[in-house]
C-alpha atoms as a PDB file:
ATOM      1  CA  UNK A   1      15.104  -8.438  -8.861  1.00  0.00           C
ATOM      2  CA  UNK A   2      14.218  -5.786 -11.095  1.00  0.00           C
ATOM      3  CA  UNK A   3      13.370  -6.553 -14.517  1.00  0.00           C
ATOM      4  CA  UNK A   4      15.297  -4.205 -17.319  1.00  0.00           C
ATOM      5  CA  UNK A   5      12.139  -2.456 -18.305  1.00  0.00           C
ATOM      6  CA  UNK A   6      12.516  -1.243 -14.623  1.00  0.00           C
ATOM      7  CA  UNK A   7      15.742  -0.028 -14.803  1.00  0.00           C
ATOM      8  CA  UNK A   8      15.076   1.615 -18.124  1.00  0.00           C
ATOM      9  CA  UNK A   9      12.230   3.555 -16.949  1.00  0.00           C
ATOM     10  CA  UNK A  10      13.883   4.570 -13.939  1.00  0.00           C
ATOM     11  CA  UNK A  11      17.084   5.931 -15.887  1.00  0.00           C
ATOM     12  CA  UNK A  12      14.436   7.521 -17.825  1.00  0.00           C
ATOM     13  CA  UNK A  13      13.213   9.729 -15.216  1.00  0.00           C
ATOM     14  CA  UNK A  14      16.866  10.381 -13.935  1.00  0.00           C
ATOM     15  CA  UNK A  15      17.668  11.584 -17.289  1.00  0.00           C
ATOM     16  CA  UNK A  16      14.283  14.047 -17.601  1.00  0.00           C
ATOM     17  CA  UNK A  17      15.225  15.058 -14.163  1.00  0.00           C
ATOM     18  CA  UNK A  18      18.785  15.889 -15.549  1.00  0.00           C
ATOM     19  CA  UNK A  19      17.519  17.764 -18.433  1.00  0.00           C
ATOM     20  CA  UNK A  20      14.825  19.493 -16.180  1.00  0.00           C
ATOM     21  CA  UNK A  21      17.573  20.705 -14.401  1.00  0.00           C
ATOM     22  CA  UNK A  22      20.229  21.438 -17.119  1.00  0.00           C
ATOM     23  CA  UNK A  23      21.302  25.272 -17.514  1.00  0.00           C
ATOM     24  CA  UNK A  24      21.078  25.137 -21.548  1.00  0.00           C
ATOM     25  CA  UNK A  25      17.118  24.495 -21.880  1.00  0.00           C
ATOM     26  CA  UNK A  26      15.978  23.716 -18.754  1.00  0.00           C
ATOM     27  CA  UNK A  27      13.069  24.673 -17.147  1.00  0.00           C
ATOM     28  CA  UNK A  28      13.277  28.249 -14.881  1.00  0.00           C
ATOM     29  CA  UNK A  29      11.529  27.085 -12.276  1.00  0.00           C
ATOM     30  CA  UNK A  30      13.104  23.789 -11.322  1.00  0.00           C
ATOM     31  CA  UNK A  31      16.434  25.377 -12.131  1.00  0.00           C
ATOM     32  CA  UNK A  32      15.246  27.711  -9.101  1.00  0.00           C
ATOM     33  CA  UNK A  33      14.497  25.088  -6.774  1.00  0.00           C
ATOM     34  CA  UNK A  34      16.919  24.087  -3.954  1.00  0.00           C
ATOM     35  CA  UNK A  35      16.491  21.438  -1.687  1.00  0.00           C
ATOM     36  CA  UNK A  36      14.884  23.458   1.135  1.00  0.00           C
ATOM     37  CA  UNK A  37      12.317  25.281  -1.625  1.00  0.00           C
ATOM     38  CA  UNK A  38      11.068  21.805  -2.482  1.00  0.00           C
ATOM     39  CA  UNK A  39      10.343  20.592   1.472  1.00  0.00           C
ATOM     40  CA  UNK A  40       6.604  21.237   1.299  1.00  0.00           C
ATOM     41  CA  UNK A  41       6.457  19.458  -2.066  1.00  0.00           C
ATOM     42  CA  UNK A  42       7.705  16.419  -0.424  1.00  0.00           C
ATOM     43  CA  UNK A  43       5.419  16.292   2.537  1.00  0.00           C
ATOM     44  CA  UNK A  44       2.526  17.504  -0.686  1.00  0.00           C
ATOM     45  CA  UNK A  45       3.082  14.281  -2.334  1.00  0.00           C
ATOM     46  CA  UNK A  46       3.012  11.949   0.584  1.00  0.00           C
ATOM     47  CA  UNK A  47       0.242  12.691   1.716  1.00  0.00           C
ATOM     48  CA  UNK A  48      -1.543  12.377  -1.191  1.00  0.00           C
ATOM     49  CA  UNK A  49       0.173   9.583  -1.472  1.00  0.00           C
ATOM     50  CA  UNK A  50      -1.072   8.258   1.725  1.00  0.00           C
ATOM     51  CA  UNK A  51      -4.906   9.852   0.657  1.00  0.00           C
ATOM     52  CA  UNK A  52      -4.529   7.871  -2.778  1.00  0.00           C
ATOM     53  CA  UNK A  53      -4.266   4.398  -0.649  1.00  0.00           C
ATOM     54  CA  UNK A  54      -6.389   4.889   1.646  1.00  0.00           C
ATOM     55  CA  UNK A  55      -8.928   5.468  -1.552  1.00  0.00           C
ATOM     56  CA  UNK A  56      -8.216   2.797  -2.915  1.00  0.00           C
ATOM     57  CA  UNK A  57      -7.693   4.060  -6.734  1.00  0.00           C
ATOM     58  CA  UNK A  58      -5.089   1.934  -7.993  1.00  0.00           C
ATOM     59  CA  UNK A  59      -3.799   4.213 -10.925  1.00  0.00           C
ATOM     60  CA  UNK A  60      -4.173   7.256  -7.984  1.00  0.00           C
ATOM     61  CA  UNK A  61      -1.654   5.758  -6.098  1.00  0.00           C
ATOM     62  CA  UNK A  62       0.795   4.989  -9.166  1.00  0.00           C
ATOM     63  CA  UNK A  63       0.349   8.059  -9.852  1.00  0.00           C
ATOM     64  CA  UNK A  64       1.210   9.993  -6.909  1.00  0.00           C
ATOM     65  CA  UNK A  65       3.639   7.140  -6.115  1.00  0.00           C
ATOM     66  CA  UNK A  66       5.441   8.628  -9.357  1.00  0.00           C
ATOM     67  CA  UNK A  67       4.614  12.031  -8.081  1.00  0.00           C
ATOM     68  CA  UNK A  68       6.738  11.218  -4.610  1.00  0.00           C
ATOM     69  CA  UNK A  69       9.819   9.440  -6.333  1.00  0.00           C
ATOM     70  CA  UNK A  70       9.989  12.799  -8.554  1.00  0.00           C
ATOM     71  CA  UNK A  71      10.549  14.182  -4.980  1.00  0.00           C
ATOM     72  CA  UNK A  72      14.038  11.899  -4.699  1.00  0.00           C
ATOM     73  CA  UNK A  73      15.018  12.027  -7.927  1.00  0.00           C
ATOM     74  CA  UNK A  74      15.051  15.898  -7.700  1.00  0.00           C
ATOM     75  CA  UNK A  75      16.862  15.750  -4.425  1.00  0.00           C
ATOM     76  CA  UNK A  76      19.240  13.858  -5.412  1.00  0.00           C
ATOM     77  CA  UNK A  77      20.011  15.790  -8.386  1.00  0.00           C
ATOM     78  CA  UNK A  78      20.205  18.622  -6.756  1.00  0.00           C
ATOM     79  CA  UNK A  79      22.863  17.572  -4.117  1.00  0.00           C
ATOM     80  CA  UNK A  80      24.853  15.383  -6.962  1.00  0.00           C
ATOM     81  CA  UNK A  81      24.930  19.124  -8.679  1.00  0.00           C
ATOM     82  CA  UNK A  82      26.285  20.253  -5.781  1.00  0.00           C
ATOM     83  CA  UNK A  83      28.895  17.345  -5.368  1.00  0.00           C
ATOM     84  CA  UNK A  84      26.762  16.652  -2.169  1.00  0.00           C
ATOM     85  CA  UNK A  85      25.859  12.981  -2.491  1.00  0.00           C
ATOM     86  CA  UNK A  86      24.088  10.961  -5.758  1.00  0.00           C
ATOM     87  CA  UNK A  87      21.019   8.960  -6.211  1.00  0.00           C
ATOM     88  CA  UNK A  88      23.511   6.193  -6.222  1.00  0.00           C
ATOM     89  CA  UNK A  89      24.556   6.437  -2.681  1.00  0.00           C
ATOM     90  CA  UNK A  90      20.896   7.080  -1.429  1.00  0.00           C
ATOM     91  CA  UNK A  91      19.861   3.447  -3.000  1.00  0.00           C
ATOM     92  CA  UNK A  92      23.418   1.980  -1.661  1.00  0.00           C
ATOM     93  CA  UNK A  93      22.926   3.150   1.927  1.00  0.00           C
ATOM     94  CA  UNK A  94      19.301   2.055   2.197  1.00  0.00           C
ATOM     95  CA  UNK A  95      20.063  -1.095   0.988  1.00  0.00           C
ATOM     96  CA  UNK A  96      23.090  -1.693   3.151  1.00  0.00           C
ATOM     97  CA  UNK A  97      20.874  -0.564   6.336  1.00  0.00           C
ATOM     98  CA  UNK A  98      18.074  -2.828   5.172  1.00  0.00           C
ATOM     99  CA  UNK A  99      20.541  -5.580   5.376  1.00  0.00           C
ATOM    100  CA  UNK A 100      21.917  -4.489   8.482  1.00  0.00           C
ATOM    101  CA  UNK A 101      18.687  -4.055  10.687  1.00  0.00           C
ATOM    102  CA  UNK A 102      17.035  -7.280   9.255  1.00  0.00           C
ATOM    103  CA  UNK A 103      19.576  -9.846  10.360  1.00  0.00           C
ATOM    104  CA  UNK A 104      17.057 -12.412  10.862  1.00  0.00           C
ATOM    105  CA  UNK A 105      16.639 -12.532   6.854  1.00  0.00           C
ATOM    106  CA  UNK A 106      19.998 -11.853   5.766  1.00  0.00           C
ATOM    107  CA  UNK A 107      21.971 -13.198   7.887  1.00  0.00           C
ATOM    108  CA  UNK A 108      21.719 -16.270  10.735  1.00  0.00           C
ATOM    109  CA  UNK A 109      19.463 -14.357  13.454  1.00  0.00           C
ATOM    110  CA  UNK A 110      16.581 -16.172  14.392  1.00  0.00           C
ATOM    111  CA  UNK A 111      13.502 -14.346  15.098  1.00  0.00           C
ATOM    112  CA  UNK A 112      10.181 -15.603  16.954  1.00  0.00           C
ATOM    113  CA  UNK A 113       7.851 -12.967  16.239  1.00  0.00           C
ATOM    114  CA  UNK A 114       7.236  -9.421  15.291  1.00  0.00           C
ATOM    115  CA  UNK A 115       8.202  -8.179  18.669  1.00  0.00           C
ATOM    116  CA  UNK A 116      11.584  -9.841  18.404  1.00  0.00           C
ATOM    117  CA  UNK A 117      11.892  -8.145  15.275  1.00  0.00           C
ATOM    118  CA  UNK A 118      11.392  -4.784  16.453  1.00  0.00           C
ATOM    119  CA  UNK A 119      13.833  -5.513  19.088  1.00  0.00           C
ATOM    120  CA  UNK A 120      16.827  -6.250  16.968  1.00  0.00           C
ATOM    121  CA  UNK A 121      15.578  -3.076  15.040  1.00  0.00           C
ATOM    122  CA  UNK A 122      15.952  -1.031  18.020  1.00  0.00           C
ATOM    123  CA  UNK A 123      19.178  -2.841  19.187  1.00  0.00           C
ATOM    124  CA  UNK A 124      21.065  -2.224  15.446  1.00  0.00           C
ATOM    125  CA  UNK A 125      20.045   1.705  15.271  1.00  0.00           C
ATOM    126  CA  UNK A 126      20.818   2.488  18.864  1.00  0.00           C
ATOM    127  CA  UNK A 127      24.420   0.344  18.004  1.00  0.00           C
ATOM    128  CA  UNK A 128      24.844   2.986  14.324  1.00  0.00           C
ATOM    129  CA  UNK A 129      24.687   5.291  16.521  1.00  0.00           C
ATOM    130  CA  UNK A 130      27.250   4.378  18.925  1.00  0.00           C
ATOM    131  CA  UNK A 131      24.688   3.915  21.846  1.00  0.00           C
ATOM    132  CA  UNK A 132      23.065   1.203  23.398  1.00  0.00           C
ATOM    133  CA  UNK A 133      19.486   0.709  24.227  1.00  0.00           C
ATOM    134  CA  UNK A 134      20.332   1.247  27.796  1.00  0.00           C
ATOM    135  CA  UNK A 135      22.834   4.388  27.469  1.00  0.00           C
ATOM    136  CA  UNK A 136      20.126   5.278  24.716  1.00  0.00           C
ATOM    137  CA  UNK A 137      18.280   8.675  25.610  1.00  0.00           C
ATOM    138  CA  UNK A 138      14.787   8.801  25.705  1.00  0.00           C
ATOM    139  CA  UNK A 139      14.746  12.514  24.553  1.00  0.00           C
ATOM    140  CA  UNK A 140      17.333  12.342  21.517  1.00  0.00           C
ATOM    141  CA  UNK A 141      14.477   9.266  20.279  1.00  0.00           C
ATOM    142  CA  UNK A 142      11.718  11.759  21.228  1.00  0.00           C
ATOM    143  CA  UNK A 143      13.190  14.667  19.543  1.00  0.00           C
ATOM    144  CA  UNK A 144      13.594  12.975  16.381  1.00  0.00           C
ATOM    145  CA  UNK A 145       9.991  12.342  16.220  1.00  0.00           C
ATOM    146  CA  UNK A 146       9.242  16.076  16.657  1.00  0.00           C
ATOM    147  CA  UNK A 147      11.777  16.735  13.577  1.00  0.00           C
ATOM    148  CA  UNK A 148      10.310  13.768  11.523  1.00  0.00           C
ATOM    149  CA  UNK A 149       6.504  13.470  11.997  1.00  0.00           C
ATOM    150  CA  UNK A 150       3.615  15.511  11.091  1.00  0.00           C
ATOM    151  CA  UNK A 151       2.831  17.563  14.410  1.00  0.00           C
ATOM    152  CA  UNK A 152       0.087  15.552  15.990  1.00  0.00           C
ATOM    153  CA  UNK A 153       1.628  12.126  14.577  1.00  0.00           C
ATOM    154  CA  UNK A 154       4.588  13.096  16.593  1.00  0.00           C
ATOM    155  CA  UNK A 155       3.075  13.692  19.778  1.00  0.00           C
ATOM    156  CA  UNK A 156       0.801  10.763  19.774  1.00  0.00           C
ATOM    157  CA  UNK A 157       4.510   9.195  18.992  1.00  0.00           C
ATOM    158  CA  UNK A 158       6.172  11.113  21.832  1.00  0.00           C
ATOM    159  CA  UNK A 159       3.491  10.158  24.757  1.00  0.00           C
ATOM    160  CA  UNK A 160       3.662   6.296  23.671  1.00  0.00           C
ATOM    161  CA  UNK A 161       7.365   6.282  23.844  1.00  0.00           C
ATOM    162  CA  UNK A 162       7.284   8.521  27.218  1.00  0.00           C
ATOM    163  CA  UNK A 163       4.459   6.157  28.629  1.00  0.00           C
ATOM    164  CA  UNK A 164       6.379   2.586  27.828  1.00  0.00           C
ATOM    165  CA  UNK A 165       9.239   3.660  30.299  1.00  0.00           C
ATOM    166  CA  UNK A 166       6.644   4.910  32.865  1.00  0.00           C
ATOM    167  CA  UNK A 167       5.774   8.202  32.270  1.00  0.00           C
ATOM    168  CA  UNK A 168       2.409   7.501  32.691  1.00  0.00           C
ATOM    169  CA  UNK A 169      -0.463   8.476  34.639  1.00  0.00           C
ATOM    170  CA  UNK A 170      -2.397   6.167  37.412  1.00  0.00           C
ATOM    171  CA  UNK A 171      -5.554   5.941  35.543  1.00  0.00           C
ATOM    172  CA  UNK A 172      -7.870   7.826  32.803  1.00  0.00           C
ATOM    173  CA  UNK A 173      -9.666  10.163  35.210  1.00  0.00           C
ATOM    174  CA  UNK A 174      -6.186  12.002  35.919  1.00  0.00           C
ATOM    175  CA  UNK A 175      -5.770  12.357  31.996  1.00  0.00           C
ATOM    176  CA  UNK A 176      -9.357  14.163  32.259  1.00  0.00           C
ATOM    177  CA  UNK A 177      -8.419  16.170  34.845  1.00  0.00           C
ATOM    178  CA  UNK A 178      -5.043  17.363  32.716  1.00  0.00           C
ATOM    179  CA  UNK A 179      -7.036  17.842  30.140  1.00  0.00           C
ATOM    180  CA  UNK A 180      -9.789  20.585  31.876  1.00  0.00           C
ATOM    181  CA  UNK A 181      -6.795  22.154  33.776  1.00  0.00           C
ATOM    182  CA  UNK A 182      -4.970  22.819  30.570  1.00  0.00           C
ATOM    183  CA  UNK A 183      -8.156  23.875  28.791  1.00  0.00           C
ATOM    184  CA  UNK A 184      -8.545  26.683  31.742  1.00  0.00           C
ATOM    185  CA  UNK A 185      -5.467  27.453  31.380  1.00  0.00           C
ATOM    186  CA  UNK A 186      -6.024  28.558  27.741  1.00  0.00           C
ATOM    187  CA  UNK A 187      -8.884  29.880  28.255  1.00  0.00           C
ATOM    188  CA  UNK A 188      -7.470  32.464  30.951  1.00  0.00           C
ATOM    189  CA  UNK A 189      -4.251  32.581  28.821  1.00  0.00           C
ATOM    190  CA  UNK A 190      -7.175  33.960  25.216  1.00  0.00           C
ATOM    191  CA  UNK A 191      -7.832  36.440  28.037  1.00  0.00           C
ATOM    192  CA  UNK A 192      -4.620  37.642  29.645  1.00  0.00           C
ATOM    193  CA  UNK A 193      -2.107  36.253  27.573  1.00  0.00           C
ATOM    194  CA  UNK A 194       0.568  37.081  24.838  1.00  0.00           C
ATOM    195  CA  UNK A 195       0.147  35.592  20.978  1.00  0.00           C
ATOM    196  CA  UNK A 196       3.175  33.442  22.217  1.00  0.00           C
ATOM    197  CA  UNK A 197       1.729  32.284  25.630  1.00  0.00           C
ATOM    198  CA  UNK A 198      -1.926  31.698  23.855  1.00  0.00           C
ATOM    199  CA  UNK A 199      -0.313  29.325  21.347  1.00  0.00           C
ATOM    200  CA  UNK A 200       1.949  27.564  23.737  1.00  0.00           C
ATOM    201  CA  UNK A 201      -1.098  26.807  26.244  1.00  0.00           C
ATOM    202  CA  UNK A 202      -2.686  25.651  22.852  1.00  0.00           C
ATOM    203  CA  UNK A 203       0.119  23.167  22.245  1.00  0.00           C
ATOM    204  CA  UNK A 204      -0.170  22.196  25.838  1.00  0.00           C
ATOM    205  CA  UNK A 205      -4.395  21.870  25.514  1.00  0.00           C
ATOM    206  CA  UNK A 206      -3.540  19.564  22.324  1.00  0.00           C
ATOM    207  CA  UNK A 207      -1.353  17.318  23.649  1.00  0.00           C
ATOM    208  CA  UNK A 208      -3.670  16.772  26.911  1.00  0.00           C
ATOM    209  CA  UNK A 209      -6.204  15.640  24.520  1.00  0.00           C
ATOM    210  CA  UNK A 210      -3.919  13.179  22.525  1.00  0.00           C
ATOM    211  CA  UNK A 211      -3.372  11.443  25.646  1.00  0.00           C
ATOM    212  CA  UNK A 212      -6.879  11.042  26.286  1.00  0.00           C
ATOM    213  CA  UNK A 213      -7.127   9.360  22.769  1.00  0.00           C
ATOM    214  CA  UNK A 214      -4.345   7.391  23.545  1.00  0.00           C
ATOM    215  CA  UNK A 215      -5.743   5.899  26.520  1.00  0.00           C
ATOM    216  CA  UNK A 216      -9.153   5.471  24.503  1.00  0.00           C
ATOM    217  CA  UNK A 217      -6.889   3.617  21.546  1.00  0.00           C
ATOM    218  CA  UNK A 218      -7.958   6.085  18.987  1.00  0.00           C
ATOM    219  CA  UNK A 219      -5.963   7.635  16.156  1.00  0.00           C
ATOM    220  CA  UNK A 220      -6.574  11.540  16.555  1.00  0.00           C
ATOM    221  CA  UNK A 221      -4.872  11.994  13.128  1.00  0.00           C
ATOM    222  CA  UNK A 222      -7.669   9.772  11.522  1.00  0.00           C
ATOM    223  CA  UNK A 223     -10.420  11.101  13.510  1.00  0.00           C
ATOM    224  CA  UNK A 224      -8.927  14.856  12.755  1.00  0.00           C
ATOM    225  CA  UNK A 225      -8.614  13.710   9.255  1.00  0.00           C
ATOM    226  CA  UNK A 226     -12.164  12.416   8.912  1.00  0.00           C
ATOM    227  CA  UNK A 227     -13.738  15.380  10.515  1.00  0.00           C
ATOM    228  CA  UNK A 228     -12.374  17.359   7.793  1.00  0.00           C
ATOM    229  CA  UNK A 229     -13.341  15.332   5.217  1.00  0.00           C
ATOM    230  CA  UNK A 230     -16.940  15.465   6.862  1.00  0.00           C
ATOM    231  CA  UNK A 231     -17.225  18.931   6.729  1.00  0.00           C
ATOM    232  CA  UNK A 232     -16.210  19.185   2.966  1.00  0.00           C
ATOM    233  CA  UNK A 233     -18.779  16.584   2.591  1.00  0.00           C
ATOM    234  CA  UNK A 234     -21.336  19.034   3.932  1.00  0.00           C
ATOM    235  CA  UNK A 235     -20.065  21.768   2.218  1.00  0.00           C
ATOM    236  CA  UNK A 236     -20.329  19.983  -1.100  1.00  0.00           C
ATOM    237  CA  UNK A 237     -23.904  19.253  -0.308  1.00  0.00           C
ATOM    238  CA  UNK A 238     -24.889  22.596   0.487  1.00  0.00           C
ATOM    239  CA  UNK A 239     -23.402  23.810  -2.765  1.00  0.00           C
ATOM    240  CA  UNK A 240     -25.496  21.126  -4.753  1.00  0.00           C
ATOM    241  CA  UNK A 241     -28.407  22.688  -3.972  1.00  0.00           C
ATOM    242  CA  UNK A 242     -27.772  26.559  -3.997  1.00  0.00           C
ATOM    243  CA  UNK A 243     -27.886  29.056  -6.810  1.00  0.00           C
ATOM    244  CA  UNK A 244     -26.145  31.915  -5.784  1.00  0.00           C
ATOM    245  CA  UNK A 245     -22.168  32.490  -4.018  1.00  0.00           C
ATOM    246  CA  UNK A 246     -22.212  31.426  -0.530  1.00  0.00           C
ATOM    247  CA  UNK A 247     -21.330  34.637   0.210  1.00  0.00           C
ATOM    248  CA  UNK A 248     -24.708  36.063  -0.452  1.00  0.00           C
ATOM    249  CA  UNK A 249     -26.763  33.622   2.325  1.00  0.00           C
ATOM    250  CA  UNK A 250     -27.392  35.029   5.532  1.00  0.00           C
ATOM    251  CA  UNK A 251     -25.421  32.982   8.505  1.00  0.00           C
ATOM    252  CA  UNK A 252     -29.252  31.656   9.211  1.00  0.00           C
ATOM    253  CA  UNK A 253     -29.826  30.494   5.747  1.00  0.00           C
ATOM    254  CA  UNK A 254     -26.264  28.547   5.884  1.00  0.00           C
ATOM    255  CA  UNK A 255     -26.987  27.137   9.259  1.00  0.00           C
ATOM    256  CA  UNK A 256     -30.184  25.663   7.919  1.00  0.00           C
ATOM    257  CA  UNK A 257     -28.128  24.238   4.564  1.00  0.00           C
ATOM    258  CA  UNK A 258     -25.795  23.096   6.778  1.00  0.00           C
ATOM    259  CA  UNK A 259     -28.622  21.164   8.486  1.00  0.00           C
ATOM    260  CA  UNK A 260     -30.160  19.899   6.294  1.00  0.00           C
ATOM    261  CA  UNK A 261     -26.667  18.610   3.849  1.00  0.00           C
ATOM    262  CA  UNK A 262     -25.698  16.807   7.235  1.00  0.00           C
ATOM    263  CA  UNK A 263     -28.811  14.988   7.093  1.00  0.00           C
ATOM    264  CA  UNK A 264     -29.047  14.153   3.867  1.00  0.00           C
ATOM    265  CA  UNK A 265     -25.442  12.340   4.380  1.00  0.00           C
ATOM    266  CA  UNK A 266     -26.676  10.790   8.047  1.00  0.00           C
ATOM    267  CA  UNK A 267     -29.347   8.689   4.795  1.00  0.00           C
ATOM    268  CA  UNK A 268     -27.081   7.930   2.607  1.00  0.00           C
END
């Protein structure tokens, strides 16, 4: 259980939120905020939440930690302002469907393994919900992925799901082949196409080649992610060594930083 100096600090932050929020002295600008102004801030502070682990800075990830539970607090402030719900009831209801889903720990369900586990997971939500897992529909799970998940977390998400009940093709070479028909199909669609049409053939291109990863068991999220980080790398190097804006290099002289930064990175 939580110790009191827990507590205390956490009543602390309610009570800055509070005042943060208060019409005599607040602050203007959270005063302004509503819960849809403050939806990029959320995602903001999980991922560099998630960026802080995966550094492994320990006082990085307190700190956005603290960053992300500023994103609750505020929340629920907001909606208790509004006679909407309290922080009270969030911690309540996620405790009470904690306790539900793990029977196996809080009650006399016994479990074997992890798979078991996820299971009885899937068995209590469908049940909230009034469903079954066999009057369950595949697309009400999928869709909630779309609505929840970063874009391609969701369809790597989506074509797992799909897959495990058979949607599936025969072998790797037909994901190959969806994946060069879709990519001619953007192509011709950069060509002949509408804005709307180019980006939905781009969607289409995508997910072709997040099956292909799936069928290869890689993460295209992490790879994504690392490519970026790659080419910041680069970038850094390159600006280690130059004197003058970027700007003011011809697209040769860049091409040969570039060059010579990602070698200089291959050593080390």
């Amino acid at each position: 259980m939580a110790d009191n100096r827990t507590l205390v600090a956490l009543q602390e932050l309610i009570d800055v939120v509070a005042k943060l929020r208060s019409p005599e002295g607040g602050c203007p600008w959270d005063l302004a905020q509503t819960p849809e102004s403050l939806t990029s801030y959320v995602i903001e502070e999980a991922y560099e939440v998630v960026d802080a682990i995966q550094t492994g800075d320990k006082r990085a990830i307190a700190e956005e930690l603290g960053d992300l539970l500023l994103q609750v607090v505020l929340q629920a402030q907001i909606a208790s302002e509004a006679g909407d719900f309290s922080l009270q009831q969030i911690a309540e209801g996620i405790s009470q469907k904690l306790i539900r889903r793990h029977p196996h720990v809080f009650s006399d369900v016994t479990v074997e393994n992890m798979d078991e586990v996820h299971q009885n997971w899937e068995t209590i939500t469908a049940a909230e919900k009034g469903e079954t897992p066999a009057t369950q529909k595949l697309s009400d799970k999928l869709s909630r992925y779309r609505r929840s998940l970063p874009p391609l977390n969701a369809a790597m998400k989506i074509s797992q799901k799909a897959a495990s009940v058979g949607f599936e093709w025969n072998n790797v070479d037909e994901v190959w082949g969806k994946f060069h028909e879709e990519l001619g199909e953007f192509k011709q669609a950069l060509t002949e196409e509408t804005t709307e049409r180019q980006e939905s053939e781009l969607g289409d291109l995508l997910f072709a080649i997040i099956q292909v990863a799936r069928w290869h068991n890689l993460d295209p999220s992490a790879g994504l992610q690392g490519t970026s980080q790659r080419f910041i790398q680069r970038l850094q190097k390159m600006e280690d060594v130059i004197n003058r804006p970027l700007t003011e290099y011809s697209l040769e002289e860049l091409d040969a930083l570039w060059q010579q930064a990602k070698a200089q990175l291959a050593k080390d």
